[in-house]
PDB file of N, CA and C in Angstrom:
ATOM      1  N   UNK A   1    -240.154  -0.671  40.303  1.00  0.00           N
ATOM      2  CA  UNK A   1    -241.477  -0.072  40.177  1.00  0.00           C
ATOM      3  C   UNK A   1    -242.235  -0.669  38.989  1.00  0.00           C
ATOM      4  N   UNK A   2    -241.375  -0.739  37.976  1.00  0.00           N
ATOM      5  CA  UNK A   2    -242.381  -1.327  36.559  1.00  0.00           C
ATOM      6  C   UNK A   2    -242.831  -2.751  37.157  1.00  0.00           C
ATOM      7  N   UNK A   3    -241.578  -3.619  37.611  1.00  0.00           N
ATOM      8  CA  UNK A   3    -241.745  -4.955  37.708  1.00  0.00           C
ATOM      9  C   UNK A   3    -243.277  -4.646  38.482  1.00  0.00           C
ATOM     10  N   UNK A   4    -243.394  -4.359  39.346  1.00  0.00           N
ATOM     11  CA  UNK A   4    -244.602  -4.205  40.373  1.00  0.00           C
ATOM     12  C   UNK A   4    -245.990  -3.841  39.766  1.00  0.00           C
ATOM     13  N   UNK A   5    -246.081  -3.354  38.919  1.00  0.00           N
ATOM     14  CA  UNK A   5    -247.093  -2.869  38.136  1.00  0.00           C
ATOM     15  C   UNK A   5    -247.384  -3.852  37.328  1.00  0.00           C
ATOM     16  N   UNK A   6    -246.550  -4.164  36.653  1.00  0.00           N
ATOM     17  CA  UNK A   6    -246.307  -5.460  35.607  1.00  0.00           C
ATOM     18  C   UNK A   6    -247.047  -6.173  36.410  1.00  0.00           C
ATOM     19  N   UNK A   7    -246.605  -6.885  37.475  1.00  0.00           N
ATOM     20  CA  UNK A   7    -246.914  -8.325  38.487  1.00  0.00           C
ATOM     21  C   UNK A   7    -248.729  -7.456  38.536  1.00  0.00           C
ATOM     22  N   UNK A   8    -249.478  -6.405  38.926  1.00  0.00           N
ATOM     23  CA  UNK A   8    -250.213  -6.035  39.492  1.00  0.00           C
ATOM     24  C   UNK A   8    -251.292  -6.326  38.174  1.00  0.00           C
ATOM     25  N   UNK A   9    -251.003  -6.144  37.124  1.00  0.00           N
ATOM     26  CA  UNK A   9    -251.502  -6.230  35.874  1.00  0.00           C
ATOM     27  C   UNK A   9    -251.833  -7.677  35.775  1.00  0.00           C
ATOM     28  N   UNK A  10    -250.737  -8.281  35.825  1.00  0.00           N
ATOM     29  CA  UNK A  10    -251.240  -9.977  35.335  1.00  0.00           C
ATOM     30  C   UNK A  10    -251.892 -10.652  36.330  1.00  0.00           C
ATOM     31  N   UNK A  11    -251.779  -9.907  37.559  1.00  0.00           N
ATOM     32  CA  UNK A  11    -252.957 -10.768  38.721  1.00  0.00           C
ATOM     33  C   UNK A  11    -254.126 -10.187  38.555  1.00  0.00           C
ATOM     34  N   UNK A  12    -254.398  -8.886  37.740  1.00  0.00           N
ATOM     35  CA  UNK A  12    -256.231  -8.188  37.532  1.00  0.00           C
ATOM     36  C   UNK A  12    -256.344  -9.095  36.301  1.00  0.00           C
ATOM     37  N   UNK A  13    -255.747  -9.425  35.686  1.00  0.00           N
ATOM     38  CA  UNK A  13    -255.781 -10.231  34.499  1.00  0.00           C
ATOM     39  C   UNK A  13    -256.389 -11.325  35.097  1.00  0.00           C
ATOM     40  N   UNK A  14    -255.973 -11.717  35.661  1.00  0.00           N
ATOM     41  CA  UNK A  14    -256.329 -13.583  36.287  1.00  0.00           C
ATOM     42  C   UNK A  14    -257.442 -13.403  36.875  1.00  0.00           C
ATOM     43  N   UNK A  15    -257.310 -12.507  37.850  1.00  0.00           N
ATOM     44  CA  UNK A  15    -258.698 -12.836  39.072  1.00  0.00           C
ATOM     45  C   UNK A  15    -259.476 -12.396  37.777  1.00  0.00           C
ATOM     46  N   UNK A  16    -259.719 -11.810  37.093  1.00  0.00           N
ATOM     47  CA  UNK A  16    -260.997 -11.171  36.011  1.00  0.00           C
ATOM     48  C   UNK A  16    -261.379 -12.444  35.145  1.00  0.00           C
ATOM     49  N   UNK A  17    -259.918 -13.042  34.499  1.00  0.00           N
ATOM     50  CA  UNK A  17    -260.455 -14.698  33.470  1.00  0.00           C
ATOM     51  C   UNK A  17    -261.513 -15.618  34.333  1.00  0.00           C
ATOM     52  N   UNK A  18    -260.722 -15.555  35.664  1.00  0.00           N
ATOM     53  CA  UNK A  18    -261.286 -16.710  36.334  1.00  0.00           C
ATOM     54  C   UNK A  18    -262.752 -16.551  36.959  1.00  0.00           C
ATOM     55  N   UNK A  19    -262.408 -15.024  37.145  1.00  0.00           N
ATOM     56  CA  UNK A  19    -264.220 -14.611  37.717  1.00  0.00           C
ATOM     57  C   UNK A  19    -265.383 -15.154  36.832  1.00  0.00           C
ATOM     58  N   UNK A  20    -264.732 -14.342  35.479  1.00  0.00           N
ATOM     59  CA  UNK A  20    -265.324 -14.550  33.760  1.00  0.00           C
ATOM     60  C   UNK A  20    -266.033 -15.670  34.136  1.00  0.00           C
ATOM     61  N   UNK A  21    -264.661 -16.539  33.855  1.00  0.00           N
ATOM     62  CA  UNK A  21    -265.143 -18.386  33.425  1.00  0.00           C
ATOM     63  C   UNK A  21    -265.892 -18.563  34.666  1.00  0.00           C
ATOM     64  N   UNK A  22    -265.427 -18.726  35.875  1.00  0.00           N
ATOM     65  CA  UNK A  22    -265.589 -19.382  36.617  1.00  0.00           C
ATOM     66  C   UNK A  22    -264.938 -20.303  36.463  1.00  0.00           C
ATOM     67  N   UNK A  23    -263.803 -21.104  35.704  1.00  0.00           N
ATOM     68  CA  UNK A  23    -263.201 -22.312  35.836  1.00  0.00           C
ATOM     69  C   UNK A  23    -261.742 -21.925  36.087  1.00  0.00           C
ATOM     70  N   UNK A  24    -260.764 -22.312  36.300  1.00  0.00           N
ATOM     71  CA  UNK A  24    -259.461 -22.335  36.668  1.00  0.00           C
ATOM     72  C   UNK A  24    -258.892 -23.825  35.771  1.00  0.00           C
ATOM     73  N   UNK A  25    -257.825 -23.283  35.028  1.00  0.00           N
ATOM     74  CA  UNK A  25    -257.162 -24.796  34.398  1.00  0.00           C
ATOM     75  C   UNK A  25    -255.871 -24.329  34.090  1.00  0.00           C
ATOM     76  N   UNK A  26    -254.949 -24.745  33.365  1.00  0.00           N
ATOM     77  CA  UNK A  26    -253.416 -24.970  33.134  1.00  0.00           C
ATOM     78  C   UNK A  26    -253.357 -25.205  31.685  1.00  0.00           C
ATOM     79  N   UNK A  27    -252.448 -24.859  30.837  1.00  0.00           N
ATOM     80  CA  UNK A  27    -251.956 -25.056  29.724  1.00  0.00           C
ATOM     81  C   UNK A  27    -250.997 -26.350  29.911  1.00  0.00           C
ATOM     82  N   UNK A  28    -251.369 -26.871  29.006  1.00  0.00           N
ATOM     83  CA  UNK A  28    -250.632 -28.622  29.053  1.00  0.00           C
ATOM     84  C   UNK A  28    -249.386 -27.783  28.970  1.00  0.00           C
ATOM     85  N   UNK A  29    -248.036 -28.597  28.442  1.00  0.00           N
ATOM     86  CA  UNK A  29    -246.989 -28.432  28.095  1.00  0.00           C
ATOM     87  C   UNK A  29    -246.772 -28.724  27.393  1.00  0.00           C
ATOM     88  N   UNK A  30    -245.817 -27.208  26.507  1.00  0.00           N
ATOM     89  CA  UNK A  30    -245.850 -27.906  25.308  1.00  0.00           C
ATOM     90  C   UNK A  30    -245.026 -29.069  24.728  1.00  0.00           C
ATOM     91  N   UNK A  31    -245.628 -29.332  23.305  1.00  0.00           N
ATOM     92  CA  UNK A  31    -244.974 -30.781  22.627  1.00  0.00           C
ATOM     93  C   UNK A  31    -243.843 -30.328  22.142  1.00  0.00           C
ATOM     94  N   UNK A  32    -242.949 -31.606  21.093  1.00  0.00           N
ATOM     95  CA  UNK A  32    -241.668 -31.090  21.283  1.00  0.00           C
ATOM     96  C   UNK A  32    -242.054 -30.684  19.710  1.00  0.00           C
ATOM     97  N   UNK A  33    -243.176 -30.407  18.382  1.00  0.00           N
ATOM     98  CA  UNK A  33    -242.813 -30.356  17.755  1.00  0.00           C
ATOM     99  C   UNK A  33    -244.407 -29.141  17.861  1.00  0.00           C
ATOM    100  N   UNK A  34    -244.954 -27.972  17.535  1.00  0.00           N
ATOM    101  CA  UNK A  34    -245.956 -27.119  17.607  1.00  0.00           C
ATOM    102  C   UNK A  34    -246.528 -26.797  16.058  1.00  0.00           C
ATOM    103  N   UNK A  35    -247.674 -26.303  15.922  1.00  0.00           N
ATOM    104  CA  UNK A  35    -248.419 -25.763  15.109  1.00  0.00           C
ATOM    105  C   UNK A  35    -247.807 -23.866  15.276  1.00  0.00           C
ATOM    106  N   UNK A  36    -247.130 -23.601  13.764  1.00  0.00           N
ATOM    107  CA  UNK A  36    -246.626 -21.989  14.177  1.00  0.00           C
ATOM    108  C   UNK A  36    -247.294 -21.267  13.227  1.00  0.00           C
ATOM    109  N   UNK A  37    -248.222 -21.026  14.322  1.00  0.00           N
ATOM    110  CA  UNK A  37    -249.545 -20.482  14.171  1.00  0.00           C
ATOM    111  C   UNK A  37    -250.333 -19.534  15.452  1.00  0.00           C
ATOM    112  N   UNK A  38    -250.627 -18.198  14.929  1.00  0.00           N
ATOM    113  CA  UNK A  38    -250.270 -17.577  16.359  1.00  0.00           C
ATOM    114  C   UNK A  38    -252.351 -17.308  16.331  1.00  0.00           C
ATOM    115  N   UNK A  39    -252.640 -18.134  17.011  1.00  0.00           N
ATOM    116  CA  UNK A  39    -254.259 -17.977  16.792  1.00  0.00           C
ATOM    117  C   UNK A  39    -254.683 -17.492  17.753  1.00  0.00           C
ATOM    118  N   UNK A  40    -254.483 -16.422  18.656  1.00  0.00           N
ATOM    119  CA  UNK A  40    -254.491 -16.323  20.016  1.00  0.00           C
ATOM    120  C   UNK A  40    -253.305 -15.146  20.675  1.00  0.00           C
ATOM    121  N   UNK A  41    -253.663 -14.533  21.840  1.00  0.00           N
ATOM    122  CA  UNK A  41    -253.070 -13.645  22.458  1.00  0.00           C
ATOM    123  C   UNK A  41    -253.428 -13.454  24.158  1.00  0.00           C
ATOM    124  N   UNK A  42    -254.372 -14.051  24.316  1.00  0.00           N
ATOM    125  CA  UNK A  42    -255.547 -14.289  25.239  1.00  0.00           C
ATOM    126  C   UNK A  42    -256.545 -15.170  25.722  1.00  0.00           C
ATOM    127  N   UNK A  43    -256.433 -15.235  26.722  1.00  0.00           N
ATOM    128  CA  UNK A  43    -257.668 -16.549  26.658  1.00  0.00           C
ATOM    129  C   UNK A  43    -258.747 -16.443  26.703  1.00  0.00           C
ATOM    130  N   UNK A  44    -259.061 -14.838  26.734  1.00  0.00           N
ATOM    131  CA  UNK A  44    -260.331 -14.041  26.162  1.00  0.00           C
ATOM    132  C   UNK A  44    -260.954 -14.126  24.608  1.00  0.00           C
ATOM    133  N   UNK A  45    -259.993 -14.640  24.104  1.00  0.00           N
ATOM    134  CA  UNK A  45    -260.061 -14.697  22.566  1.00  0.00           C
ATOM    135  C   UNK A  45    -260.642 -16.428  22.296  1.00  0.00           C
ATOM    136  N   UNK A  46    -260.681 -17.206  23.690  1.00  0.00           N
ATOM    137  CA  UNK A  46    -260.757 -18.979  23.068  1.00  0.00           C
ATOM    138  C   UNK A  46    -262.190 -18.743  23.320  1.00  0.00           C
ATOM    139  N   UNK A  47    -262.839 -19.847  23.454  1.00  0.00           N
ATOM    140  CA  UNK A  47    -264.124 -20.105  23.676  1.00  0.00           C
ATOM    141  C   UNK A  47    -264.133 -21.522  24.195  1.00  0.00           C
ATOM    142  N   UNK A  48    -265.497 -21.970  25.018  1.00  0.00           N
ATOM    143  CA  UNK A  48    -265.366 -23.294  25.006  1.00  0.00           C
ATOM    144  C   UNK A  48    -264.714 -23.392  26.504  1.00  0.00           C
ATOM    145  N   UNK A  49    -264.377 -22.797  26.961  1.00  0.00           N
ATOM    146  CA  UNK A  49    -262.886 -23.394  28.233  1.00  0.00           C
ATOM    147  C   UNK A  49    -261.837 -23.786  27.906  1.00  0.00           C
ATOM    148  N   UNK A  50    -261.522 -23.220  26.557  1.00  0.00           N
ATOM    149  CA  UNK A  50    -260.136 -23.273  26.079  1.00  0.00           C
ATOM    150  C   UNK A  50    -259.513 -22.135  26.298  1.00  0.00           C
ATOM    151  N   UNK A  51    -257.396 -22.518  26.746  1.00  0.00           N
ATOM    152  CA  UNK A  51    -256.669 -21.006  26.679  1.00  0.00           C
ATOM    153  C   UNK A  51    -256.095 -20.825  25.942  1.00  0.00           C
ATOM    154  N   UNK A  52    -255.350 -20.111  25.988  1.00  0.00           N
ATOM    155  CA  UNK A  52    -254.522 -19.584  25.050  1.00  0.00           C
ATOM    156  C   UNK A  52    -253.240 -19.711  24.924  1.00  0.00           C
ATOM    157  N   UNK A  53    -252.592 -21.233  24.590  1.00  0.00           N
ATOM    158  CA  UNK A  53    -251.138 -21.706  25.111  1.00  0.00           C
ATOM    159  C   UNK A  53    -250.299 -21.641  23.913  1.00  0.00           C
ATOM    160  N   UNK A  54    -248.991 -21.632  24.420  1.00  0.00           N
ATOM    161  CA  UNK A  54    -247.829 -21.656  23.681  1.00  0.00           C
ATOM    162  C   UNK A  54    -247.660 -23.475  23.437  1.00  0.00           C
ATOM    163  N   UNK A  55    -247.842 -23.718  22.037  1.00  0.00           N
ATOM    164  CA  UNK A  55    -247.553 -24.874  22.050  1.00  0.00           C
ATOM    165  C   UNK A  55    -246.130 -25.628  21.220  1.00  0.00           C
ATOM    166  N   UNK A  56    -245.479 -24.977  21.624  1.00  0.00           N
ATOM    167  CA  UNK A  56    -244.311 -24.770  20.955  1.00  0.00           C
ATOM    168  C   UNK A  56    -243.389 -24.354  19.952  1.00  0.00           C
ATOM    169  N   UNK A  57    -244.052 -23.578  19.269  1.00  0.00           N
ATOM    170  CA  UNK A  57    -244.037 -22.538  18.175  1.00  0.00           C
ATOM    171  C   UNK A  57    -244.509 -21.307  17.908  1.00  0.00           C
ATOM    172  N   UNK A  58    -245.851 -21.309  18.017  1.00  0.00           N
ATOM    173  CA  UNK A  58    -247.089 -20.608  18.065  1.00  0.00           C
ATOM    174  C   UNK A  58    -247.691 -20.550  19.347  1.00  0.00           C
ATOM    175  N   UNK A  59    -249.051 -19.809  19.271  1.00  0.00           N
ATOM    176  CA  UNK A  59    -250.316 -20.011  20.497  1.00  0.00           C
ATOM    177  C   UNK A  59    -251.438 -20.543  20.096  1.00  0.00           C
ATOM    178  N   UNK A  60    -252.372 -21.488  20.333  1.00  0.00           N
ATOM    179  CA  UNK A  60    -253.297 -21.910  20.072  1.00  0.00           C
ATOM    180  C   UNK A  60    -254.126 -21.997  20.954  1.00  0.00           C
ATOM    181  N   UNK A  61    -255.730 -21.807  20.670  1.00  0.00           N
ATOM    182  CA  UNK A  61    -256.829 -22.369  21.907  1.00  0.00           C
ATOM    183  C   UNK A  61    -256.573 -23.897  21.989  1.00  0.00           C
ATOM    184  N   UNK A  62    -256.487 -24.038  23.381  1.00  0.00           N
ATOM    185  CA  UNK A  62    -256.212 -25.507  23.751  1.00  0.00           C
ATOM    186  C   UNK A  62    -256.864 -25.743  25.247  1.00  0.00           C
ATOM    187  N   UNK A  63    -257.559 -27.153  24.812  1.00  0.00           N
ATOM    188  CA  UNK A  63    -257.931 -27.591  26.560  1.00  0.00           C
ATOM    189  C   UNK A  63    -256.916 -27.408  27.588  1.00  0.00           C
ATOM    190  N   UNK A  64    -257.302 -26.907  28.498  1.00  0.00           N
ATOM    191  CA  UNK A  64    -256.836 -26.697  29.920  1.00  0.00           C
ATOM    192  C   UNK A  64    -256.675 -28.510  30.275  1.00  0.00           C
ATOM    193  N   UNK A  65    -254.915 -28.553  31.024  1.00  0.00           N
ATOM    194  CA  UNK A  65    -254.724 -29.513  31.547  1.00  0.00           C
ATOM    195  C   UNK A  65    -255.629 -30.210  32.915  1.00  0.00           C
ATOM    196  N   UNK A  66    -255.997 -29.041  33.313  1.00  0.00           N
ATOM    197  CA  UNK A  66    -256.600 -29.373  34.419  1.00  0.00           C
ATOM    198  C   UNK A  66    -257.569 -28.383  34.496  1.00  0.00           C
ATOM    199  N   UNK A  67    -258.932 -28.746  34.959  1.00  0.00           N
ATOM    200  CA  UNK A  67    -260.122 -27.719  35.036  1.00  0.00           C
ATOM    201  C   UNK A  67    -260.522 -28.419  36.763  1.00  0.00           C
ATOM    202  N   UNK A  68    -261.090 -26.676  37.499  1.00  0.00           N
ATOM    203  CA  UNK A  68    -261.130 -27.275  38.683  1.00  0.00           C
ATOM    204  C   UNK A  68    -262.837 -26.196  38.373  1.00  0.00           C
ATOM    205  N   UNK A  69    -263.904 -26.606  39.713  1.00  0.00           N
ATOM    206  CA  UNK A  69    -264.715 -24.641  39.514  1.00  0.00           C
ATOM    207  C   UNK A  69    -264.466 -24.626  40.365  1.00  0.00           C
ATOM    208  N   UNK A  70    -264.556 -23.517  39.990  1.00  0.00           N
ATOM    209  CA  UNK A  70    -264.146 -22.136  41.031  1.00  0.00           C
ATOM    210  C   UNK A  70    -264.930 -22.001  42.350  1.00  0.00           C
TER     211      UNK A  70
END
């Protein structure tokens, strides 16, 4: 039951970013060495068409690997 709610949460999450932006993109992957630095929680919090990725330490606003519109 939680799992389900959980899952139900992070898809109102998404369809809402993407409505927001209008853009759809991907967090690169991260490098093998990161900035640990937690600047971010959200990709409500970037600006620009930047998200909010784990870059291997920390989270940082970072260009989307891929930007498509919506």
């Amino acid at each position: 039951m939680k799992f389900t709610i959980f899952t139900l949460l992070v898809f109102a999450f998404v369809c809402l970013y993407t409505s927001k932006a209008g853009l759809v993109g991907v967090c690169p992957p991260p490098g093998e060495f990161g900035i640990c630095l937690q600047e971010c929680t959200s990709h409500f919090q970037c600006s620009g068409g930047q998200l909010c990725c784990y870059n291997g330490c920390g989270r940082t606003c970072t260009p989307p690997d891929a930007i498509y519109k919506r």
